[in-house]
PDB file of N, CA and C in Angstrom:
ATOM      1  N   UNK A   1      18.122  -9.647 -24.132  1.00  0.00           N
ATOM      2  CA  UNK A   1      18.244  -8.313 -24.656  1.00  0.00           C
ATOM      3  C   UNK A   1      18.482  -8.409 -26.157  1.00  0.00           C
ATOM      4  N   UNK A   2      17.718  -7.625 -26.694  1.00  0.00           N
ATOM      5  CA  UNK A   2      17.821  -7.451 -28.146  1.00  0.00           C
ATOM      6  C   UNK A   2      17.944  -6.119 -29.138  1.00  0.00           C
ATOM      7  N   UNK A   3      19.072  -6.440 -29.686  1.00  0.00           N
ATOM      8  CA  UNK A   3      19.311  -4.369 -29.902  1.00  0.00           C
ATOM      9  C   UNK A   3      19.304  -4.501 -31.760  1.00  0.00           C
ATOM     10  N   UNK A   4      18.607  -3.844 -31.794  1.00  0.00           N
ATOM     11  CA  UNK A   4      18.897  -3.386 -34.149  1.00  0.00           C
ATOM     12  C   UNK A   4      19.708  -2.239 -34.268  1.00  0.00           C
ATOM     13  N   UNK A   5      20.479  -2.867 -35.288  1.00  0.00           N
ATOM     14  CA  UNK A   5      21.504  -1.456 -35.933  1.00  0.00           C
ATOM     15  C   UNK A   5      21.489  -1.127 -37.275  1.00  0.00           C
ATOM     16  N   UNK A   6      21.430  -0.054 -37.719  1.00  0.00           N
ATOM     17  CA  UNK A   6      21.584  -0.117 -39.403  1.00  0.00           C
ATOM     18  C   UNK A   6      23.003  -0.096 -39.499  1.00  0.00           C
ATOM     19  N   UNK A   7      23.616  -0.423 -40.576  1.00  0.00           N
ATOM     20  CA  UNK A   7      24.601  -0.330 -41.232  1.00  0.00           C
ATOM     21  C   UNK A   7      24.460  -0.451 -42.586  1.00  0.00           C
ATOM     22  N   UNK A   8      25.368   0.644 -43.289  1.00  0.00           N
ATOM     23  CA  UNK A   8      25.551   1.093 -45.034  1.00  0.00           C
ATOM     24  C   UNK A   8      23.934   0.258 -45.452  1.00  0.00           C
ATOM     25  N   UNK A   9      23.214   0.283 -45.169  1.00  0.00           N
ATOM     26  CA  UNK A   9      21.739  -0.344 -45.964  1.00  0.00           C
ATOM     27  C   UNK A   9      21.557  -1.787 -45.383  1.00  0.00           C
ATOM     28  N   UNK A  10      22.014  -2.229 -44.304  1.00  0.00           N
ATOM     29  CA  UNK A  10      21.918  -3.404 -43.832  1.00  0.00           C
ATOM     30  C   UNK A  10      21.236  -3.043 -42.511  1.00  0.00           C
ATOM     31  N   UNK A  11      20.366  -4.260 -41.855  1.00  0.00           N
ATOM     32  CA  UNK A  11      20.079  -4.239 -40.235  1.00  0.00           C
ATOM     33  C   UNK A  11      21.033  -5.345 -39.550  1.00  0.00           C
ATOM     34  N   UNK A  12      21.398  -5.072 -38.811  1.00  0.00           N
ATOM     35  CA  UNK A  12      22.456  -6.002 -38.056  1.00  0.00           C
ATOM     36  C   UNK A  12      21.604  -6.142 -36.617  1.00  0.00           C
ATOM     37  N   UNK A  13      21.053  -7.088 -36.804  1.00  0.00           N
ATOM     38  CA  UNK A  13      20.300  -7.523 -35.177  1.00  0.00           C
ATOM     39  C   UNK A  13      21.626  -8.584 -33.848  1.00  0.00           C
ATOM     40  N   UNK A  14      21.667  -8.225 -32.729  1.00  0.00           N
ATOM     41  CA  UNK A  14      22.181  -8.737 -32.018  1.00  0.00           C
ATOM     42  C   UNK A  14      21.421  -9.317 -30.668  1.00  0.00           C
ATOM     43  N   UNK A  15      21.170 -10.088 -30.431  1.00  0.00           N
ATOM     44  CA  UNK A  15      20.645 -10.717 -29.466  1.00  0.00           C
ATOM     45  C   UNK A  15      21.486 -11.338 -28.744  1.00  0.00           C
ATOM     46  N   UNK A  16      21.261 -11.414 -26.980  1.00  0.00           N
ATOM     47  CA  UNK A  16      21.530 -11.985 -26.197  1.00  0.00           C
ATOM     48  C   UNK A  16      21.406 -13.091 -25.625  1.00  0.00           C
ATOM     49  N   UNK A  17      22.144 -14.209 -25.248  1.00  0.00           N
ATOM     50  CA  UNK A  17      21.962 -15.216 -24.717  1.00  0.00           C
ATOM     51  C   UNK A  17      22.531 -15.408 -23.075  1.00  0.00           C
ATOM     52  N   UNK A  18      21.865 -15.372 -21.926  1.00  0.00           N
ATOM     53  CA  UNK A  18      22.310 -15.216 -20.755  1.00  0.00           C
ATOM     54  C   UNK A  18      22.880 -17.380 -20.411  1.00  0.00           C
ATOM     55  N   UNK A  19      24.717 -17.319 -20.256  1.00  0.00           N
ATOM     56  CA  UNK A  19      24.643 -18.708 -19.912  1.00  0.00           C
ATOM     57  C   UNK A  19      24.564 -18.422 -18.326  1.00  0.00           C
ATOM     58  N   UNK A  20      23.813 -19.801 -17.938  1.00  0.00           N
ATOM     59  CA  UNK A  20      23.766 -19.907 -16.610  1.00  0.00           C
ATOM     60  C   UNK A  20      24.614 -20.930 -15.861  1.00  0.00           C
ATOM     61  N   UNK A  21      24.916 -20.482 -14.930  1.00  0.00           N
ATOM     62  CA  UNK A  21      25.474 -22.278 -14.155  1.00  0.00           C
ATOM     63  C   UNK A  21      24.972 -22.866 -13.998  1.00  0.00           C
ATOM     64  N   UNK A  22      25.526 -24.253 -13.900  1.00  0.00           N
ATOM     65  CA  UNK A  22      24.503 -25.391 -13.872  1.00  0.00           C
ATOM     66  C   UNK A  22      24.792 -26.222 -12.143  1.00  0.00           C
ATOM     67  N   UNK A  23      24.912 -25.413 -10.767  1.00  0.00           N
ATOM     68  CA  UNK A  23      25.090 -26.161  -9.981  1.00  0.00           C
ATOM     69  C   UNK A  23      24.360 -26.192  -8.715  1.00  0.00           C
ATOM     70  N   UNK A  24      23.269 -27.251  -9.232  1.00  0.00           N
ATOM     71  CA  UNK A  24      21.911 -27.772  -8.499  1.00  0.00           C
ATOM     72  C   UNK A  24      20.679 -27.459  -9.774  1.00  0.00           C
ATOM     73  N   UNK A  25      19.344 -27.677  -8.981  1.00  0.00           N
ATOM     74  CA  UNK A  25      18.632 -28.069  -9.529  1.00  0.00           C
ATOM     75  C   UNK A  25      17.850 -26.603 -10.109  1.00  0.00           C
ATOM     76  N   UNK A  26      17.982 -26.246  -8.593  1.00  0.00           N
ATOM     77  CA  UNK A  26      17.213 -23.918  -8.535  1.00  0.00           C
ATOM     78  C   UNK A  26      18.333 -23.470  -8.544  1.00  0.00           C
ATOM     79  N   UNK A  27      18.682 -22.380  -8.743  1.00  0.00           N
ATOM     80  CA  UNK A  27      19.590 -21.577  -8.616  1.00  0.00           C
ATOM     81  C   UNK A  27      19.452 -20.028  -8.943  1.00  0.00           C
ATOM     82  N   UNK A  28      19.932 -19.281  -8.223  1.00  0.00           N
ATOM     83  CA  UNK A  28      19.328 -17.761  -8.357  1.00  0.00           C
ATOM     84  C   UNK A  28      20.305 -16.716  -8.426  1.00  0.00           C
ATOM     85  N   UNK A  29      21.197 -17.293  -8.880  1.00  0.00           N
ATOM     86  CA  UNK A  29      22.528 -17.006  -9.339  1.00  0.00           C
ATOM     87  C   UNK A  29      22.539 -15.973 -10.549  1.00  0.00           C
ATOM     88  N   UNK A  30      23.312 -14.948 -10.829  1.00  0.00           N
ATOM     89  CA  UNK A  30      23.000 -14.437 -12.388  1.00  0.00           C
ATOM     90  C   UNK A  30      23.996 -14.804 -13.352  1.00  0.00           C
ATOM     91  N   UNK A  31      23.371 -14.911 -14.526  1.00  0.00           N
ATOM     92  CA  UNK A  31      24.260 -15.605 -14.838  1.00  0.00           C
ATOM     93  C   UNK A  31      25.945 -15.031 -15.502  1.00  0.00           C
ATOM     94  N   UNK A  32      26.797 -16.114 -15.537  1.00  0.00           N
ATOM     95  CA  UNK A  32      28.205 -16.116 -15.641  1.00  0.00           C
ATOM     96  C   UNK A  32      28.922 -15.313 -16.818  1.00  0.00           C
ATOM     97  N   UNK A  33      27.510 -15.324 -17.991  1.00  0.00           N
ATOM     98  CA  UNK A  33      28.321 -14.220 -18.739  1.00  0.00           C
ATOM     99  C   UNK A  33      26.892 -14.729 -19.845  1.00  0.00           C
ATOM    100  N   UNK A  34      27.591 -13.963 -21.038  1.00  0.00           N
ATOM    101  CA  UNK A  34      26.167 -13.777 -22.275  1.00  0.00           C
ATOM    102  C   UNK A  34      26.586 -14.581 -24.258  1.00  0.00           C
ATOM    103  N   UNK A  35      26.028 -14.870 -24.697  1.00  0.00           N
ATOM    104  CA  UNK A  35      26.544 -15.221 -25.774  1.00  0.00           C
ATOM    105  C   UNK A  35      25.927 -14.367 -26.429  1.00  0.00           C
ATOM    106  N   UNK A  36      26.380 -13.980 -27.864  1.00  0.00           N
ATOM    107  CA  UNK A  36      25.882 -12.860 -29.121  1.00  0.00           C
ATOM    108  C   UNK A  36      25.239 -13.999 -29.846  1.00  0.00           C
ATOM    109  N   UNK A  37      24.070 -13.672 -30.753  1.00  0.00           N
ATOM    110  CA  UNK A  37      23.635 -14.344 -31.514  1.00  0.00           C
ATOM    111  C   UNK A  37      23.725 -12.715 -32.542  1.00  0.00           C
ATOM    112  N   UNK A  38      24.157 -12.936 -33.535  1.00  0.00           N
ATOM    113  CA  UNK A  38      23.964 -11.649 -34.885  1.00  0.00           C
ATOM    114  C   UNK A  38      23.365 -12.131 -36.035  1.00  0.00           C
ATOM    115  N   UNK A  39      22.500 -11.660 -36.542  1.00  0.00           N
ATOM    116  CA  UNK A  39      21.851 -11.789 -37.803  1.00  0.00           C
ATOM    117  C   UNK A  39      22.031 -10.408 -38.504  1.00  0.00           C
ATOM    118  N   UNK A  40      22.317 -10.947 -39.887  1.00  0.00           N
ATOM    119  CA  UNK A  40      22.445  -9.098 -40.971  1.00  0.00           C
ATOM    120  C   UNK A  40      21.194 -10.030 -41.784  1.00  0.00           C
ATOM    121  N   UNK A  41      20.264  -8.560 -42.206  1.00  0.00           N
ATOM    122  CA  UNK A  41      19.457  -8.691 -43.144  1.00  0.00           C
ATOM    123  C   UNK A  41      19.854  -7.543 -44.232  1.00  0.00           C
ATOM    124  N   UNK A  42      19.269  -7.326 -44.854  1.00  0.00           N
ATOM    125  CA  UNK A  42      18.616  -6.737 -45.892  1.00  0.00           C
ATOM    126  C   UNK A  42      17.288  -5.618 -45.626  1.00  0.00           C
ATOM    127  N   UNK A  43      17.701  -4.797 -45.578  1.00  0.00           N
ATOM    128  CA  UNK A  43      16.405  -3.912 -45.363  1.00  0.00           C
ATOM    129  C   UNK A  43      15.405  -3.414 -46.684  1.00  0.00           C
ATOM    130  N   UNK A  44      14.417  -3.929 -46.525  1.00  0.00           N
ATOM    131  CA  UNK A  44      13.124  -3.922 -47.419  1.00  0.00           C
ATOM    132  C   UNK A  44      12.432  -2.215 -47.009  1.00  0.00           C
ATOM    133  N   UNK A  45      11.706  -2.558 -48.191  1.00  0.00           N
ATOM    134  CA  UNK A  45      10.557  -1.445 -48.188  1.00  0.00           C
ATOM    135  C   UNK A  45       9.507  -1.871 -47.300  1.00  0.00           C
ATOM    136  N   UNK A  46       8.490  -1.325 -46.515  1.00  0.00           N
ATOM    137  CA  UNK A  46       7.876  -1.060 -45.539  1.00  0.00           C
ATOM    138  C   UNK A  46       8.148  -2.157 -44.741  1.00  0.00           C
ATOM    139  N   UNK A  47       9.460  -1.949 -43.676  1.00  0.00           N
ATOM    140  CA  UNK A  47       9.866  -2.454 -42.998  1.00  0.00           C
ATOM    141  C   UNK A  47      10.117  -4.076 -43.671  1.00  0.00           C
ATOM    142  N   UNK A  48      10.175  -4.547 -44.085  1.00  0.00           N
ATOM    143  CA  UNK A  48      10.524  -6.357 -44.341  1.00  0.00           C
ATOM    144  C   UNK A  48      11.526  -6.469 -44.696  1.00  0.00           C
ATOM    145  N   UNK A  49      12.285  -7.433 -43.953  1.00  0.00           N
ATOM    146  CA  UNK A  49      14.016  -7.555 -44.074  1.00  0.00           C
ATOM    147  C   UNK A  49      13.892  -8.852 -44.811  1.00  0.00           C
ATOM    148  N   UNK A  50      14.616  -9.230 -45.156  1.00  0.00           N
ATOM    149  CA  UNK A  50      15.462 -10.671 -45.766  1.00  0.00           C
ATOM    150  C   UNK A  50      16.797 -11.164 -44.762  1.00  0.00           C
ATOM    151  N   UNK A  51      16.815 -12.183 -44.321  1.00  0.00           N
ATOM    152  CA  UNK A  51      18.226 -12.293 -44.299  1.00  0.00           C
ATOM    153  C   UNK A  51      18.837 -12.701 -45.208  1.00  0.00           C
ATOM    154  N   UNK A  52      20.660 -12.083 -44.734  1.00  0.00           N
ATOM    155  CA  UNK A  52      21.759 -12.505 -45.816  1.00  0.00           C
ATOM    156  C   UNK A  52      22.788 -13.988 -45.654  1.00  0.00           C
ATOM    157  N   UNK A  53      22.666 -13.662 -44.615  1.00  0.00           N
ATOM    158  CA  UNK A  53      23.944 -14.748 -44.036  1.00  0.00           C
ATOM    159  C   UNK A  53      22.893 -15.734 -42.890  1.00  0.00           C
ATOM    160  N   UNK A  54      23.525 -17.133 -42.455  1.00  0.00           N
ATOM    161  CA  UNK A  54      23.087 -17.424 -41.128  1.00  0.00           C
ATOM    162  C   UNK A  54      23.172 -16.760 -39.855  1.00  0.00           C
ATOM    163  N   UNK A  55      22.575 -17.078 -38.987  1.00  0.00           N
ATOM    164  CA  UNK A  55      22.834 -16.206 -37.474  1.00  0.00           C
ATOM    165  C   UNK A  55      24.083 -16.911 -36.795  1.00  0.00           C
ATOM    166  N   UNK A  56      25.128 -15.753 -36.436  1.00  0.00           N
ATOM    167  CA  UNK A  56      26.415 -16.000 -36.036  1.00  0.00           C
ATOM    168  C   UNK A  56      26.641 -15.933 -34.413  1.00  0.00           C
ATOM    169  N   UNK A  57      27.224 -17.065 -34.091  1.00  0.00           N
ATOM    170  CA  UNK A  57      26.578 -17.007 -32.379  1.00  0.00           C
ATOM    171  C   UNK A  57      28.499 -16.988 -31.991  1.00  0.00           C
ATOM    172  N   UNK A  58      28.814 -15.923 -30.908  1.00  0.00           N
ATOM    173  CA  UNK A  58      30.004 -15.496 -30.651  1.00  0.00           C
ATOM    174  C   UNK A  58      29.481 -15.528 -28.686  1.00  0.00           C
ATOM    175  N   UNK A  59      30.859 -15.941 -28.546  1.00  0.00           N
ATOM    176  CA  UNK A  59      31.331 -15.835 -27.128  1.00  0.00           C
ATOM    177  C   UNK A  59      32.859 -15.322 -27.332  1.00  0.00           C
ATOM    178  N   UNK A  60      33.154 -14.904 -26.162  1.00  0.00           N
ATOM    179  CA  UNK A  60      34.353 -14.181 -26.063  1.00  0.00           C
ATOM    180  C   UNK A  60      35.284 -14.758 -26.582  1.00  0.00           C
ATOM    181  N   UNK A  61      35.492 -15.901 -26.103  1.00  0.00           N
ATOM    182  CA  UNK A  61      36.761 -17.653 -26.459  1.00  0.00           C
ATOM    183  C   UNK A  61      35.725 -18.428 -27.158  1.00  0.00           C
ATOM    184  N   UNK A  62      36.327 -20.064 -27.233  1.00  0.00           N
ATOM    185  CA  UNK A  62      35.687 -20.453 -27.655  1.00  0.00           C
ATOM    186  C   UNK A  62      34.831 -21.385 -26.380  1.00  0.00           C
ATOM    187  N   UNK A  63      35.063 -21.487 -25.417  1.00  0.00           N
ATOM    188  CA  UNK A  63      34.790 -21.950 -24.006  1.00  0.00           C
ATOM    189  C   UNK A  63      33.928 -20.940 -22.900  1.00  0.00           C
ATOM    190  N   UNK A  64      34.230 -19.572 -23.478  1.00  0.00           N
ATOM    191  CA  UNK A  64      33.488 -18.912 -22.425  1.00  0.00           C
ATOM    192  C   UNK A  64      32.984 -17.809 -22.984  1.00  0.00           C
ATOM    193  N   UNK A  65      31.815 -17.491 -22.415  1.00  0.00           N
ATOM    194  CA  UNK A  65      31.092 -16.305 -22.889  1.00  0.00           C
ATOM    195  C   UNK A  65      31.875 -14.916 -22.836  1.00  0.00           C
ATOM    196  N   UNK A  66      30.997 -13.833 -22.818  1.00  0.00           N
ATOM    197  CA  UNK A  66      31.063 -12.855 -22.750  1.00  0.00           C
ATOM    198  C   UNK A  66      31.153 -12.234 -21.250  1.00  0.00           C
ATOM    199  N   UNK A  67      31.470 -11.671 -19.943  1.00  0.00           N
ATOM    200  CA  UNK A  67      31.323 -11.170 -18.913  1.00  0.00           C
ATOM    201  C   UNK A  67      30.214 -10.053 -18.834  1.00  0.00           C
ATOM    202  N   UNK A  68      29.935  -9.335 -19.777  1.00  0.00           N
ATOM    203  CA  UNK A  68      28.990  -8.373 -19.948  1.00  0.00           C
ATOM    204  C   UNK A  68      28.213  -8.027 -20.884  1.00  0.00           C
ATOM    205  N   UNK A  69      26.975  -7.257 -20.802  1.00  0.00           N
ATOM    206  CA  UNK A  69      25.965  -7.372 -21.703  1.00  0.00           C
ATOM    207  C   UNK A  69      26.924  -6.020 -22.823  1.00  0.00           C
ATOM    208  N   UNK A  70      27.440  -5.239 -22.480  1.00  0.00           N
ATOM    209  CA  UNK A  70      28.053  -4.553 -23.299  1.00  0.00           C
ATOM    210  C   UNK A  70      28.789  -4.988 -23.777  1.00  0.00           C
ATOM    211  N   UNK A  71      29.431  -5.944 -23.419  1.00  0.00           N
ATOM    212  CA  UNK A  71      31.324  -6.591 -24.235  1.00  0.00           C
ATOM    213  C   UNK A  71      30.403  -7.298 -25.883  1.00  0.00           C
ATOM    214  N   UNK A  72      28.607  -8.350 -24.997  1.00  0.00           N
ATOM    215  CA  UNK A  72      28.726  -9.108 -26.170  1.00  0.00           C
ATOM    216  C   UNK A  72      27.813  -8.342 -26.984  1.00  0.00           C
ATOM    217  N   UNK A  73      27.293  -6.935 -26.443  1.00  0.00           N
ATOM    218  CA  UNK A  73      26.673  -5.865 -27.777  1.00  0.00           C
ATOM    219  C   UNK A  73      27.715  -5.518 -28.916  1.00  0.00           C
ATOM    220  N   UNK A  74      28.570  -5.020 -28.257  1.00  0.00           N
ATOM    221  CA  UNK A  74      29.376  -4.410 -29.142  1.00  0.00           C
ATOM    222  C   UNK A  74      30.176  -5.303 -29.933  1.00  0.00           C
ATOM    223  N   UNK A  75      30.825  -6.458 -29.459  1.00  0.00           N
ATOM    224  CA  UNK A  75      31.175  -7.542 -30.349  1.00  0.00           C
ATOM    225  C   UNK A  75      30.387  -8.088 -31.288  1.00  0.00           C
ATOM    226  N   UNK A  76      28.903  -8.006 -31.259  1.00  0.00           N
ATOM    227  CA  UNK A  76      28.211  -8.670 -32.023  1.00  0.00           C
ATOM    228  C   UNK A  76      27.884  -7.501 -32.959  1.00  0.00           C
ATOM    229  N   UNK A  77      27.539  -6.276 -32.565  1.00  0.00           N
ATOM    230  CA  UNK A  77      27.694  -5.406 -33.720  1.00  0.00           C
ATOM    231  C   UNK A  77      29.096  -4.984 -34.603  1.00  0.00           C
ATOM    232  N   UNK A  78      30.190  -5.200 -34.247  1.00  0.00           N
ATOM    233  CA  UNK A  78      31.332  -5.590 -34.678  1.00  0.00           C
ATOM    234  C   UNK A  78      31.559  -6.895 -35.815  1.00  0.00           C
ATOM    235  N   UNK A  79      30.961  -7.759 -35.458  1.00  0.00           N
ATOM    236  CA  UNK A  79      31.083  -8.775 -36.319  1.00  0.00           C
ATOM    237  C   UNK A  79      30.125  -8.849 -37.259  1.00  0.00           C
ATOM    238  N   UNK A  80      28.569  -7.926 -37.045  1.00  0.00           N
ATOM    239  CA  UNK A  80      28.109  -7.778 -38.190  1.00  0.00           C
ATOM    240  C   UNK A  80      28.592  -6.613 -39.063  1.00  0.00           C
ATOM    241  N   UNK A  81      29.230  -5.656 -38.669  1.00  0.00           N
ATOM    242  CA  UNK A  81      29.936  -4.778 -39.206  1.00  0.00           C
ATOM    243  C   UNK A  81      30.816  -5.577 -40.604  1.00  0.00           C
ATOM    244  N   UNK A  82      31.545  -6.368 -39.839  1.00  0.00           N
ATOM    245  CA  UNK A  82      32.598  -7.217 -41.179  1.00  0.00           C
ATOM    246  C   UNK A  82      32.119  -8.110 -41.975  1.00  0.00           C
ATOM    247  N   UNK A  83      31.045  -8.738 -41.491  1.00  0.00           N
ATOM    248  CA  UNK A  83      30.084  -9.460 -42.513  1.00  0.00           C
ATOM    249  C   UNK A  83      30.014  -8.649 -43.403  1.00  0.00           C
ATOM    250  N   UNK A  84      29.058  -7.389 -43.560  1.00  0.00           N
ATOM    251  CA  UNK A  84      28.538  -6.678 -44.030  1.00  0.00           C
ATOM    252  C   UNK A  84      29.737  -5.853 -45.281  1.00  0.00           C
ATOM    253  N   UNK A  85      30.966  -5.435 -44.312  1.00  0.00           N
ATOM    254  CA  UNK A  85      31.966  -5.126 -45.252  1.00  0.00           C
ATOM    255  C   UNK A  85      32.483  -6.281 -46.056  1.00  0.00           C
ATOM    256  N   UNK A  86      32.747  -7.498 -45.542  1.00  0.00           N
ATOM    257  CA  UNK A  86      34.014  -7.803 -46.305  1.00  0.00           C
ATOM    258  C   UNK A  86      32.856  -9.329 -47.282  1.00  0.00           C
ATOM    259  N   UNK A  87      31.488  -9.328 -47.293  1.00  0.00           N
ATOM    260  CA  UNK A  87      30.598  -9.983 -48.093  1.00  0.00           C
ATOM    261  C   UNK A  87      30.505  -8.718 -49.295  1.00  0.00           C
ATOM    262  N   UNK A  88      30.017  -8.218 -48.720  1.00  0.00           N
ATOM    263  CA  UNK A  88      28.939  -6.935 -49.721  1.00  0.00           C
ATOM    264  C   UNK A  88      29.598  -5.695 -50.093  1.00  0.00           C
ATOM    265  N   UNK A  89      30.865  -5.255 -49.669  1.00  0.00           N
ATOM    266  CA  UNK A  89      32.160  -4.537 -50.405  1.00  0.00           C
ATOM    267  C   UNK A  89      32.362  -4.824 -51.594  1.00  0.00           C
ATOM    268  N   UNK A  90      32.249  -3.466 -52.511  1.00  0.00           N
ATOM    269  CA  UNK A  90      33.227  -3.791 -53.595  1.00  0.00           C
ATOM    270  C   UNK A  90      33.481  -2.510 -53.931  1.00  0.00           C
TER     271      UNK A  90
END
């Protein structure tokens, strides 16, 4: 899942990473929870972004993901939120 947000003149992209368990070879299991990947760009004229920063990859802890696709939306738009403020604030 992949969601775009504007913020103050920025795009804050958040993407999903589904972790899976690893026990056997198939498994049809869903998986255990999600990691955020966030990228902030720069929003260009006819559509072309730049990025600003590297892509910031968040799980809940530092050991375990997220439980839901909403916990790691909103965290990841959260953390591009403060990029965005506390880089590009003045």
């Amino acid at each position: 899942m992949k969601r775009i947000y504007g913020y103050k003149g920025f795009e804050v992209t958040v993407e999903l990473e589904p972790v899976w368990e690893t026990a056997g070879s198939v498994t049809l299991l869903p998986p255990r929870g999600f990691v955020a990947v966030v990228q902030v760009r720069t929003m260009g004229s006819v559509g072309a972004t730049r990025p600003v920063v590297a892509p910031i990859r968040l799980g809940a802890t530092i050991q375990q993901p997220f439980p839901t696709q909403a916990e790691a939306l909103m965290a990841g738009y959260s953390a591009g939120q403060r990029v965005v403020d506390d880089t590009f604030a003045r």
